[in-house]
Protein backbone atom coordinates (compact mmCIF):
# COMPACT_ATOMS: atom_id res chain seq x y z
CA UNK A 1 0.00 0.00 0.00
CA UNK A 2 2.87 2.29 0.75
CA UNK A 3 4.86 1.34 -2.30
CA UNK A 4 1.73 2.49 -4.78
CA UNK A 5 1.15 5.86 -2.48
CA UNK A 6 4.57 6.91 -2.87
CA UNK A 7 4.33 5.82 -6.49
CA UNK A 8 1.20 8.11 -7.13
CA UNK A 9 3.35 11.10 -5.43
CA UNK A 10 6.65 10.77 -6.94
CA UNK A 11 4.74 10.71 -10.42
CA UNK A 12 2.53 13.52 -9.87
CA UNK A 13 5.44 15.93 -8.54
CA UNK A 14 7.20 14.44 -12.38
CA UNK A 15 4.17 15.80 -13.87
CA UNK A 16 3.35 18.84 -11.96
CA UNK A 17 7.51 19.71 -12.89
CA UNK A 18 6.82 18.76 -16.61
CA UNK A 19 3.84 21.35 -16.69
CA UNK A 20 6.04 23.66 -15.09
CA UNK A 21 8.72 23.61 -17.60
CA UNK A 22 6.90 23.55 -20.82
CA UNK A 23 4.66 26.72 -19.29
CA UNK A 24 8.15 28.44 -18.65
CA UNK A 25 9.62 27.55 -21.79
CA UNK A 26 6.36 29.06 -23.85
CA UNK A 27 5.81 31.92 -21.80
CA UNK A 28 9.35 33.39 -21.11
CA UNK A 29 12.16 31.45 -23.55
CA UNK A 30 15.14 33.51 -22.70
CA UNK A 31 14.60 33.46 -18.97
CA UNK A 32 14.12 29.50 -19.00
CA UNK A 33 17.52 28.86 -20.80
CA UNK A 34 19.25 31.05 -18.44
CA UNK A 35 17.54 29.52 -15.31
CA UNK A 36 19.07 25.90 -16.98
CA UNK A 37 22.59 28.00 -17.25
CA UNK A 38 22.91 29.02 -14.35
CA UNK A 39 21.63 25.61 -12.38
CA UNK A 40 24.57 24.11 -14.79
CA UNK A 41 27.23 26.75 -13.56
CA UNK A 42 25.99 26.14 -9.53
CA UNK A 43 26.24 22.04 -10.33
CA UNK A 44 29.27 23.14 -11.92
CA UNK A 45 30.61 24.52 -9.27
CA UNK A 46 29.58 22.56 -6.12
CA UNK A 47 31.27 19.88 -8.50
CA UNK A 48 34.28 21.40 -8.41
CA UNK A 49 34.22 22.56 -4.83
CA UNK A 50 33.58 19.11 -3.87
CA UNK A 51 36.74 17.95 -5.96
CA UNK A 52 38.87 19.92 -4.56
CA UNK A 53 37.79 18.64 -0.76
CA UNK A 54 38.05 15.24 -1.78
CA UNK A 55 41.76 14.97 -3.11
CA UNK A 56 43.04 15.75 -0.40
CA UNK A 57 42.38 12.55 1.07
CA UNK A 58 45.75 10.66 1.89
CA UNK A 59 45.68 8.32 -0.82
CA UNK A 60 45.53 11.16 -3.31
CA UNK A 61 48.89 12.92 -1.89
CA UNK A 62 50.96 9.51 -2.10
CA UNK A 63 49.64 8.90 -6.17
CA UNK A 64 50.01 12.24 -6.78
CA UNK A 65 53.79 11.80 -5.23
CA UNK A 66 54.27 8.65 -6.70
CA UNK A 67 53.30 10.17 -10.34
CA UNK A 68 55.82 12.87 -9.42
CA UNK A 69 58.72 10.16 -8.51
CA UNK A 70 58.14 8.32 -12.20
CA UNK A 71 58.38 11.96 -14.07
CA UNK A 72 61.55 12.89 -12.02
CA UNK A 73 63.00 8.96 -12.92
CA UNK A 74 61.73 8.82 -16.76
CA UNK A 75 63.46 12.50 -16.76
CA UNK A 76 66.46 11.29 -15.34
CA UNK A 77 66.45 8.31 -17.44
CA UNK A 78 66.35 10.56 -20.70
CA UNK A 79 69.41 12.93 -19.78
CA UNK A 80 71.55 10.02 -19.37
CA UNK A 81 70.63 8.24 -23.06
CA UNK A 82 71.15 11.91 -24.40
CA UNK A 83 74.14 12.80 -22.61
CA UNK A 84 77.42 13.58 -24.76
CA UNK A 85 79.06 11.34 -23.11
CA UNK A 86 77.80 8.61 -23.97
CA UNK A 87 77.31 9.71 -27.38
CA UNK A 88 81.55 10.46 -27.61
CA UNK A 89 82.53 6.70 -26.91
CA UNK A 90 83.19 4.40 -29.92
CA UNK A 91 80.14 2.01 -31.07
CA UNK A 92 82.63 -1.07 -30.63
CA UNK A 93 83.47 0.20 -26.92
CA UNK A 94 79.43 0.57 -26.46
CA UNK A 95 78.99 -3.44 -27.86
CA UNK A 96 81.49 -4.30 -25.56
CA UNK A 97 79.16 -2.25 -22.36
CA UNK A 98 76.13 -3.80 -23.59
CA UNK A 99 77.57 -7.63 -24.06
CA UNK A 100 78.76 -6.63 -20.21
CA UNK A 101 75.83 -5.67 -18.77
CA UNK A 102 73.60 -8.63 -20.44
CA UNK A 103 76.03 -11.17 -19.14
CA UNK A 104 76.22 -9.80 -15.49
CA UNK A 105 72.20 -10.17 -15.56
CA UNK A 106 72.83 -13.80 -14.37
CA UNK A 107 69.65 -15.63 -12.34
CA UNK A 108 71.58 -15.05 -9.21
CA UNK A 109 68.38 -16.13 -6.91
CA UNK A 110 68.45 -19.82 -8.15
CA UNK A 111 70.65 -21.87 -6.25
CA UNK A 112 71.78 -25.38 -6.66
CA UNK A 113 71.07 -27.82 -3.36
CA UNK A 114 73.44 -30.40 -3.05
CA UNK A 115 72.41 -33.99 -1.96
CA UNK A 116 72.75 -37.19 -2.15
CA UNK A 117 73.12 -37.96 -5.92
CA UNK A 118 74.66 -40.84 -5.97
CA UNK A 119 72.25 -42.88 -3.91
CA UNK A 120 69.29 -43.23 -5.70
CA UNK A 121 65.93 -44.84 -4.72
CA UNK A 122 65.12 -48.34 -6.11
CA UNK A 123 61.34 -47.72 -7.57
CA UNK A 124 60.74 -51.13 -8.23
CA UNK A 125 60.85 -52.03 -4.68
CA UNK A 126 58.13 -49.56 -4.18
C-alpha cells in the first residue's frame, strides 16, 4: 500500500515539474535557458568545490607523489641516453658495455642444493 502511495506522489510531482517547464519555456524562452545555465554553472561549481575537498584525502597525496617520482626517474632516465658522453665513446666500446651488462644479468636467486646424488631410490621395490 505504501509502495503504490509513494508511487502516485513521486509521479505527480514528475508531472506537476513537466507542466512547469513547458509553461516556462512558452511563456518566457530567454529566462528559461538562463535559469538551466545558471543551475549548470551552480552544479558546476559545487562539483568542483567538492573535488577539490576530496583529493586531499591521503591516498591522493601519495599517487600524486608517486606520479611525481616516475616523471623525475623517466626524466632522469632521458638525460643520461642523451648525454654527450655517452654519445663520444666508440660504437665497438658501447657493444662491448652492452655484451657486459647482459652477461652480469645472471639468475643469481636460483641456487643449486646439493644432496645425495649418488644414492638413488630403487622404484621397483616400491
Amino acid at each position: 500500500m505504501k509502495n503504490r502511495f509513494s508511487i502516485i506522489i513521486f509521479g505527480s510531482i514528475i508531472f506537476f515539474a513537466f507542466i512547469g517547464l513547458a509553461v516556462n519555456l512558452i511563456k518566457n524562452p530567454t529566462g528559461f535557458f538562463l535559469n538551466i545555465a545558471v543551475m549548470f554553472a551552480v552544479g558546476a561549481i559545487i562539483w568542483f568545490i567538492y573535488r577539490h575537498f576530496s583529493t586531499s584525502s591521503p591516498q591522493k597525496r601519495e599517487q600524486r607523489a608517486f606520479l611525481k617520482a616516475a616523471k623525475q626517474s623517466k626524466k632522469r632516465l632521458q638525460t643520461r641516453e642523451k648525454s654527450p658522453i655517452a654519445q663520444q665513446h666508440s660504437t665497438k666500446s658501447s657493444s662491448l658495455k652492452a655484451n657486459k651488462h647482459k652477461r652480469s644479468k645472471s639468475t643469481a636467486h636460483l641456487t643449486v642444493i646439493e644432496g645425495k646424488k649418488s644414492k638413488r631410490k630403487n622404484r621397483a621395490s616400491l
